[in-house]
Protein backbone atom coordinates (compact mmCIF):
# COMPACT_ATOMS: atom_id res chain seq x y z
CA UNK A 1 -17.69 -22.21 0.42
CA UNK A 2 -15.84 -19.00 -0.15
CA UNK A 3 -18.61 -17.31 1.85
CA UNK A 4 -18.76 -19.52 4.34
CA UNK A 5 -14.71 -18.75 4.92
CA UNK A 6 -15.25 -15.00 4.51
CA UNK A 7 -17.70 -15.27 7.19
CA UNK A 8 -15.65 -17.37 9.52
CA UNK A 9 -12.53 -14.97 8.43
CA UNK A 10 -14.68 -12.10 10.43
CA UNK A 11 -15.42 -13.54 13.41
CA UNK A 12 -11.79 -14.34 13.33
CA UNK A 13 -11.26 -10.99 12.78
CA UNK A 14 -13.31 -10.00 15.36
CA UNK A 15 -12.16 -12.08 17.97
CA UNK A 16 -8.40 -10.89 17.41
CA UNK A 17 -6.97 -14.38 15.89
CA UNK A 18 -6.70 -13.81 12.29
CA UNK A 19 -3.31 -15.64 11.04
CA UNK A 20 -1.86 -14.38 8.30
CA UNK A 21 0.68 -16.20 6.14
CA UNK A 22 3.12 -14.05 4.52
CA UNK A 23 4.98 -14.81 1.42
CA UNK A 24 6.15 -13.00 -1.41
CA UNK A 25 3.24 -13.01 -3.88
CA UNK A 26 3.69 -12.10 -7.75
CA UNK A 27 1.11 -9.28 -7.80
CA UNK A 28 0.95 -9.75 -11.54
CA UNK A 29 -0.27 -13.37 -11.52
CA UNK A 30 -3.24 -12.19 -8.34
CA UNK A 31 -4.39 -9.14 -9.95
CA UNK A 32 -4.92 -11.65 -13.58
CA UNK A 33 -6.12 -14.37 -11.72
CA UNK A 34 -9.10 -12.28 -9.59
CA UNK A 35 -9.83 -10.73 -13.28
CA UNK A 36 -10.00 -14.00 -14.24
CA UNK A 37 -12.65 -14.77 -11.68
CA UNK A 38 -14.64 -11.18 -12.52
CA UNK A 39 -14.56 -11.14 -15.70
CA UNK A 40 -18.46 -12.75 -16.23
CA UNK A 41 -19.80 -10.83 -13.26
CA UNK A 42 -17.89 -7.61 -14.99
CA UNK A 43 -19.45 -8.84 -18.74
CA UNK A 44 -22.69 -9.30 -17.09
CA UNK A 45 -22.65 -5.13 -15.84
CA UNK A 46 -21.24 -3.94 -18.64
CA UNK A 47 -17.94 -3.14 -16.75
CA UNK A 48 -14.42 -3.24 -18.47
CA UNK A 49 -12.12 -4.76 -15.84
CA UNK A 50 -8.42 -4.80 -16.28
CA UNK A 51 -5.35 -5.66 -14.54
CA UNK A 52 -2.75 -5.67 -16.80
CA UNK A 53 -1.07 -2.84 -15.27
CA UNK A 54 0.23 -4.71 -11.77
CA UNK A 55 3.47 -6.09 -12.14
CA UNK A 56 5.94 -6.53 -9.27
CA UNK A 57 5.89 -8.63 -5.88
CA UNK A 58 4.44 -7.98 -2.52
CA UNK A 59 5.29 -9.47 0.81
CA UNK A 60 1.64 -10.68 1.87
CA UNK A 61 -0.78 -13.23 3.18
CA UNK A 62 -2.04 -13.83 -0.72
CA UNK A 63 -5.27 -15.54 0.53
CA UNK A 64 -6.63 -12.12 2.42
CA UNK A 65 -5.13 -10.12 -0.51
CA UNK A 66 -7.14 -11.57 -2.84
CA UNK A 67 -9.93 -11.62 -0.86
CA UNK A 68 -9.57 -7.89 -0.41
CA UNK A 69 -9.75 -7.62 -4.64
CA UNK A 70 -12.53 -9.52 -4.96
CA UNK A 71 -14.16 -7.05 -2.28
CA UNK A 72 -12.87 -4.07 -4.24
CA UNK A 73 -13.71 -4.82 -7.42
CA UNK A 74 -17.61 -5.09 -7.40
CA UNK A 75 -17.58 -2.08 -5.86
CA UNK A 76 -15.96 0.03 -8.57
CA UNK A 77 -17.25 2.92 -10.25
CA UNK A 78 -17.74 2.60 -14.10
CA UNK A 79 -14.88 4.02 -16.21
């Protein structure tokens, strides 16, 4: 399903008519929550993963942010 709306998301994109929903998102509780989600994928690869570090909040449309850190993160280098 998430596919499916990542797909759609880029046509969206594509066609100019992306909405975004900003709110004030606790960075904090993203960043832990995408770790969550990465953490077997990150096992699996032998990758240490770690957000502990983000704190703060961030006027955004949370649903694209975390998108974007889902992106990110299986593309990082080994530490």
């Amino acid at each position: 399903l998430a596919l499916v709306d990542d797909v759609l998301d880029i046509a969206a994109i594509e066609a100019g008519a992306l909405p975004l929903h900003r709110t004030d998102v606790d960075l904090g509780a993203l960043v832990g929550e995408v770790v969550d989600l990465l953490r077997p994928l990150a096992d699996e690869r032998d990758v240490r993963i770690d957000g502990s570090d983000a704190h703060g909040t961030v006027h955004a449309d949370a649903r694209r942010l975390r998108q974007v850190l889902i992106n990110l993160v299986p593309n990082g280098e080994r530490d």
